[in-house]
C-alpha atoms as a PDB file:
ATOM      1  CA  UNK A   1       0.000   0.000   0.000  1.00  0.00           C
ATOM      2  CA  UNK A   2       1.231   3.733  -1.318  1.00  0.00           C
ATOM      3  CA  UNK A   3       2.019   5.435   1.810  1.00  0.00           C
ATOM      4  CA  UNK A   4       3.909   9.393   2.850  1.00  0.00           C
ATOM      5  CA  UNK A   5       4.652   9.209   6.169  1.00  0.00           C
ATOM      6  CA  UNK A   6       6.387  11.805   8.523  1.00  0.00           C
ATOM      7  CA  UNK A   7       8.338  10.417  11.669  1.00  0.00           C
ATOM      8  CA  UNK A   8       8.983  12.880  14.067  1.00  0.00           C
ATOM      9  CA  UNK A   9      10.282  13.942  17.586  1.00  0.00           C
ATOM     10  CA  UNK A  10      13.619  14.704  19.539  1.00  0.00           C
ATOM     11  CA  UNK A  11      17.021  13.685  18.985  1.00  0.00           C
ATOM     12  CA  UNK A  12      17.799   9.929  19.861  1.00  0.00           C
ATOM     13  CA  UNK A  13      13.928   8.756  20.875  1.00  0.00           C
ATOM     14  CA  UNK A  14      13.824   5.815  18.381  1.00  0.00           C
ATOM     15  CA  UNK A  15      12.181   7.111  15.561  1.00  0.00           C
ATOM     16  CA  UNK A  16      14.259   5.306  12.733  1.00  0.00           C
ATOM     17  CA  UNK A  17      13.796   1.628  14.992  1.00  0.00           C
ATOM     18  CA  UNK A  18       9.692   2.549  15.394  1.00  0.00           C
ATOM     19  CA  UNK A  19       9.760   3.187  11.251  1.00  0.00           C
ATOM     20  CA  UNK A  20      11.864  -0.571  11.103  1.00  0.00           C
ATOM     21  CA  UNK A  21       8.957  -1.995  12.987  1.00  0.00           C
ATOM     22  CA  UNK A  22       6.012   0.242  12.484  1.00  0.00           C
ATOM     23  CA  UNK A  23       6.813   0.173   8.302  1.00  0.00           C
ATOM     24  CA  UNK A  24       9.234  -2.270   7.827  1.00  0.00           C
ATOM     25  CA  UNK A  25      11.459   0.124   6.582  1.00  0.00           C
ATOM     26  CA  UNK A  26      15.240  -1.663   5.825  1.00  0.00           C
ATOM     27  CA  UNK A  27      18.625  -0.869   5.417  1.00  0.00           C
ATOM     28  CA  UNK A  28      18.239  -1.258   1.679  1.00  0.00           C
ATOM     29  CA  UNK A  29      15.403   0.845   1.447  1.00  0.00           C
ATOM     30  CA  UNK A  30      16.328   3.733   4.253  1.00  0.00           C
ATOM     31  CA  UNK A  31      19.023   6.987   2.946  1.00  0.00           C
ATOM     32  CA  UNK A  32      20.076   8.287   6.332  1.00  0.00           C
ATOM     33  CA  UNK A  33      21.515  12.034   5.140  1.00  0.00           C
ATOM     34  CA  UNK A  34      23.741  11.881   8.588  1.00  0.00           C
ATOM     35  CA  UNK A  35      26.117  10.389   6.314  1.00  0.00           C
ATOM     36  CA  UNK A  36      26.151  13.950   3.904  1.00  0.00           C
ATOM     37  CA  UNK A  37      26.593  16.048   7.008  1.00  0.00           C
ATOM     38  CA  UNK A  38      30.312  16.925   6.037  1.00  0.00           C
ATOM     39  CA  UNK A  39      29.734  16.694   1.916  1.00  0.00           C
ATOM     40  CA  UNK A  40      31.395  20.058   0.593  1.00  0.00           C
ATOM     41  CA  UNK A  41      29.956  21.283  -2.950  1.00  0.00           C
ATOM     42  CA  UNK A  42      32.189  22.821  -4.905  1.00  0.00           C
ATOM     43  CA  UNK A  43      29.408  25.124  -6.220  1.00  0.00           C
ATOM     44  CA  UNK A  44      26.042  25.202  -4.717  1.00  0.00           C
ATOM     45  CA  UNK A  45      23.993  24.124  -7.920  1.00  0.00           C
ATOM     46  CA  UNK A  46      26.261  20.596  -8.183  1.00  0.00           C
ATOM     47  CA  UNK A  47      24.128  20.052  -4.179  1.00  0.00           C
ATOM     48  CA  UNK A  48      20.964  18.699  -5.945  1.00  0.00           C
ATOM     49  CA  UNK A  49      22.987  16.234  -8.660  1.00  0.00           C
ATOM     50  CA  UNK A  50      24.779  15.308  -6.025  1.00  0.00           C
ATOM     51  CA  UNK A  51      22.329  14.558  -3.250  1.00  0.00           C
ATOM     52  CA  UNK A  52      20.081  12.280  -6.149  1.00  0.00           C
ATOM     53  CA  UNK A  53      23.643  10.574  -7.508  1.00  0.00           C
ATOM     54  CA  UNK A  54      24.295   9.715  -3.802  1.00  0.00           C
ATOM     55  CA  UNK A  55      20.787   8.337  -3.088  1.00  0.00           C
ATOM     56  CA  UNK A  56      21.018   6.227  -6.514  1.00  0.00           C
ATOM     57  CA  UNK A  57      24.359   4.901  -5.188  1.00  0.00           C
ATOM     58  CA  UNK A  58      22.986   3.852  -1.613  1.00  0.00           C
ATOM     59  CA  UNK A  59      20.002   2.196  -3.196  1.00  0.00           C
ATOM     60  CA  UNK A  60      21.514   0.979  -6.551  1.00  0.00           C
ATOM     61  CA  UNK A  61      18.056   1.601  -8.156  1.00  0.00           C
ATOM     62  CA  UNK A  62      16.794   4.189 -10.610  1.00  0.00           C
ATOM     63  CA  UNK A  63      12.886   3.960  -9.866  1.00  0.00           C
ATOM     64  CA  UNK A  64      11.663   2.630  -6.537  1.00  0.00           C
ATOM     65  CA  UNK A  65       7.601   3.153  -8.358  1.00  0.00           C
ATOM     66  CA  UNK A  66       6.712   0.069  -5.512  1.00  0.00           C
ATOM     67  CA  UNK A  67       8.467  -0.072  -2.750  1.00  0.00           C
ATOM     68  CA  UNK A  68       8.762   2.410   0.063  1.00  0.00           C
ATOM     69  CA  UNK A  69      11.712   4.572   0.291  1.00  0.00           C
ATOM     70  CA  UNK A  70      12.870   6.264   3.708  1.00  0.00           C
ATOM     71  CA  UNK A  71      14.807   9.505   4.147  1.00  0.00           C
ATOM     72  CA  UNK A  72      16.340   9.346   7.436  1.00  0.00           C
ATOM     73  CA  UNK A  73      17.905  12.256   9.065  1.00  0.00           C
ATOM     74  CA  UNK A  74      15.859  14.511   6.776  1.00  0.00           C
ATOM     75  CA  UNK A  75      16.828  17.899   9.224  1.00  0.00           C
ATOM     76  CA  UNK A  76      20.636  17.096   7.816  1.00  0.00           C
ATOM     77  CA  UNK A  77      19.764  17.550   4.719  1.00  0.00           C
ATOM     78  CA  UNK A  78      17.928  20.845   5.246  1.00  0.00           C
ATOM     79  CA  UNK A  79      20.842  21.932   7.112  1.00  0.00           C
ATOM     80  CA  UNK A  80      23.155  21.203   4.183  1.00  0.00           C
ATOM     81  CA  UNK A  81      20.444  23.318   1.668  1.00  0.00           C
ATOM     82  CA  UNK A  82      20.840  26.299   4.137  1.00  0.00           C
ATOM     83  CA  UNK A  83      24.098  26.207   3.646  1.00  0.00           C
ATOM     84  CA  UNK A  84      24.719  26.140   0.198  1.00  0.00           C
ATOM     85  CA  UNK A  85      21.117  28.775  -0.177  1.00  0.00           C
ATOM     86  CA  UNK A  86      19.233  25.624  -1.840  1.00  0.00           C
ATOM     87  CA  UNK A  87      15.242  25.690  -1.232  1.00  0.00           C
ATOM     88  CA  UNK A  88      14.912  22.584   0.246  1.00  0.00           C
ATOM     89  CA  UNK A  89      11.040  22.155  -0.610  1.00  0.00           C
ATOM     90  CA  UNK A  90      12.471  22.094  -4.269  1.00  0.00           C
ATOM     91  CA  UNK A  91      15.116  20.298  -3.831  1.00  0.00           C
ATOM     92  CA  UNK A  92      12.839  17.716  -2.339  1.00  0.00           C
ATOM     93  CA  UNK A  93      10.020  17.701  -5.111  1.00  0.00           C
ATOM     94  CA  UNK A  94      13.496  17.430  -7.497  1.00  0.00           C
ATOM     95  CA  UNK A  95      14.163  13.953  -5.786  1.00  0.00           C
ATOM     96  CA  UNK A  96      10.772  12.775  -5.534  1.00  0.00           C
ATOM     97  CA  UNK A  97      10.596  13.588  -9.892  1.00  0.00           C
ATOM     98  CA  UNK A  98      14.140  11.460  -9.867  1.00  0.00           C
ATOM     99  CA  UNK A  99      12.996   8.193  -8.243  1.00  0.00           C
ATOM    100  CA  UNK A 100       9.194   8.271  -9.028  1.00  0.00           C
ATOM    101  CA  UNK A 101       7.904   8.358  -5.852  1.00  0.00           C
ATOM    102  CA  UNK A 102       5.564  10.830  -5.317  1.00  0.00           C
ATOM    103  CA  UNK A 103       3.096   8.077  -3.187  1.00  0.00           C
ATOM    104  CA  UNK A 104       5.267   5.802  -1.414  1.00  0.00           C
ATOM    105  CA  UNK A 105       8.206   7.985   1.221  1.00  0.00           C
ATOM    106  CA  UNK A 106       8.631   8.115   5.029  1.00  0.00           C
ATOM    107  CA  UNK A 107      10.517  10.594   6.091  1.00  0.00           C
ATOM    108  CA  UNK A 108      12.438  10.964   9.659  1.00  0.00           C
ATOM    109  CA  UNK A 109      13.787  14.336  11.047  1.00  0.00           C
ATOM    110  CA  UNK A 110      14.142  15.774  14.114  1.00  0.00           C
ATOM    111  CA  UNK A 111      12.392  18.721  15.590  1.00  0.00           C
ATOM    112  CA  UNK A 112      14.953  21.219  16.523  1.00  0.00           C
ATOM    113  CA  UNK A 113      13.069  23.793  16.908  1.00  0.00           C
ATOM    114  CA  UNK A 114      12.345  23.424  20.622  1.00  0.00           C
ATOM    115  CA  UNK A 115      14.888  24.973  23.134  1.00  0.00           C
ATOM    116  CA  UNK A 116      16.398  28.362  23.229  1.00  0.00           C
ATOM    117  CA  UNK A 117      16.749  30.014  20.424  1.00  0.00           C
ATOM    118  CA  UNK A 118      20.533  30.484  18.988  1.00  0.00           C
ATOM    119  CA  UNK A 119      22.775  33.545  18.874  1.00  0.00           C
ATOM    120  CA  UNK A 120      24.440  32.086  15.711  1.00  0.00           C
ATOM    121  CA  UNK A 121      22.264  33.254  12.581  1.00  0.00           C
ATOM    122  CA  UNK A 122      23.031  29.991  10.832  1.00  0.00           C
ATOM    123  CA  UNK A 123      21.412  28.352  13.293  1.00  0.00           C
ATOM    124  CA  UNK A 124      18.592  30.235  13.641  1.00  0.00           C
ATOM    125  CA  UNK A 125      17.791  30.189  10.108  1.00  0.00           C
ATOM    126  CA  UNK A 126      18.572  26.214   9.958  1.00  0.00           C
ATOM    127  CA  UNK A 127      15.559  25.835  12.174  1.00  0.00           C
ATOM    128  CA  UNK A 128      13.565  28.046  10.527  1.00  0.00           C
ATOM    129  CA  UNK A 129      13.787  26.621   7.294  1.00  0.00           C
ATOM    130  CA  UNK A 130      13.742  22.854   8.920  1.00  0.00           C
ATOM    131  CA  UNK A 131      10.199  23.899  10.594  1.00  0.00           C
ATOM    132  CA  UNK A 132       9.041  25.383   7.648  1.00  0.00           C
ATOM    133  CA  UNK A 133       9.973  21.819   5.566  1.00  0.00           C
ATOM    134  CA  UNK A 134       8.790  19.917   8.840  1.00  0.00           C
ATOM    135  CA  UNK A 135       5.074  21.910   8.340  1.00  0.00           C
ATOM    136  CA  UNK A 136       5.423  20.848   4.494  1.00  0.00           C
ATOM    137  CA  UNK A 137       5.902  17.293   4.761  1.00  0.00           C
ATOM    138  CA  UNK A 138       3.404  17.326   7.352  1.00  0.00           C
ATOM    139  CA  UNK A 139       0.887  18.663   5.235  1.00  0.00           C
ATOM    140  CA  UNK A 140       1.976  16.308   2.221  1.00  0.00           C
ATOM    141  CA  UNK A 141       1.982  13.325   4.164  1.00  0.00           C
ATOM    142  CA  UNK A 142      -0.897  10.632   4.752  1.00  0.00           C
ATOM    143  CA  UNK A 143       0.817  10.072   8.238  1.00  0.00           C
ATOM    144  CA  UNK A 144       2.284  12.070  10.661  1.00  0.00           C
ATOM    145  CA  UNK A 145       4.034  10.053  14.020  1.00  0.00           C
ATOM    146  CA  UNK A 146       5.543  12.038  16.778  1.00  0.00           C
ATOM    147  CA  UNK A 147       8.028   9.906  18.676  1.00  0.00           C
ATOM    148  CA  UNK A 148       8.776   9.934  22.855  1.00  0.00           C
ATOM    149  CA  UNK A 149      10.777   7.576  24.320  1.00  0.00           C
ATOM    150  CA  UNK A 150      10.062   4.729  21.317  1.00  0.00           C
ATOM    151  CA  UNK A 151       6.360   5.104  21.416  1.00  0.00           C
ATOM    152  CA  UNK A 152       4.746   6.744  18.584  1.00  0.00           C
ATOM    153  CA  UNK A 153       2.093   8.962  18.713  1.00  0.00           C
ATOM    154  CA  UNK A 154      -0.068   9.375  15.449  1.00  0.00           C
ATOM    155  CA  UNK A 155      -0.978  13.012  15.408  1.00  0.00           C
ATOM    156  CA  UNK A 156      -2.283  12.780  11.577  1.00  0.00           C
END
């Protein structure tokens, strides 16, 4: 069944083991971006190629049409499109056009947006622009799970 799914919640709660179980999301079907945290670009338009030639690497696939494909770490990835100025809402719909999978995603990010708020503008504008994507997935997706402790909460 063609499913978008949002996983949600804090830092280390057990979102990506409660998608395993909950979705049966794999190794061989799950991109976890903490692995492009350090990627340098040598010019900020090369970010999108790059990002879709390293998910078509880690799955070895050029169309995934049936079979779910999760996005773990999704906040890392918004982090790296603040840096190099990419809109991250586009450079999501670019991947979703790459792999065909417009119906069938679960993506897992943390909410950072909770806590003080940073004297580094970076920072600040990272969480801006990773609640603004949070509030757009949301919206998109068909489920939304907010994760405590392990134990998800559907909230959508």
């Amino acid at each position: 069944m063609m499913k978008k799914i949002l996983i949600t919640g804090g830092a280390y709660q057990g979102k990506y083991r409660y998608a395993k179980e909950y979705y049966h999301i794999t190794e061989s079907n799950c991109i976890d971006f903490k692995e492009t945290e350090n990627f340098e670009f040598e010019k900020t338009e090369n970010m999108p190629k790059y990002i879709i030639s390293f998910i078509k690497q880690k799955t070895g696939i050029e169309d995934v049409m049936n079979e779910i494909i999760c996005f773990n770490n999704m906040h890392l990835l918004v982090k790296q499109a603040v840096k190099h100025e990419i809109d991250v809402i586009d450079l999501w719909k670019k991947i979703l056009n790459q792999f065909h999978i417009h119906n069938n995603w679960c993506v897992i990010m943390d909410e950072i947006g909770n806590g003080i708020v940073p004297i580094d503008r970076f920072e600040r504008e990272y969480r801006e622009k990773a609640g603004i994507f949070g509030c757009y997935i949301a919206g998109e997706a068909d489920e939304v799970v907010r994760v405590i402790c392990g134990i998800g909460n559907r909230i959508k």
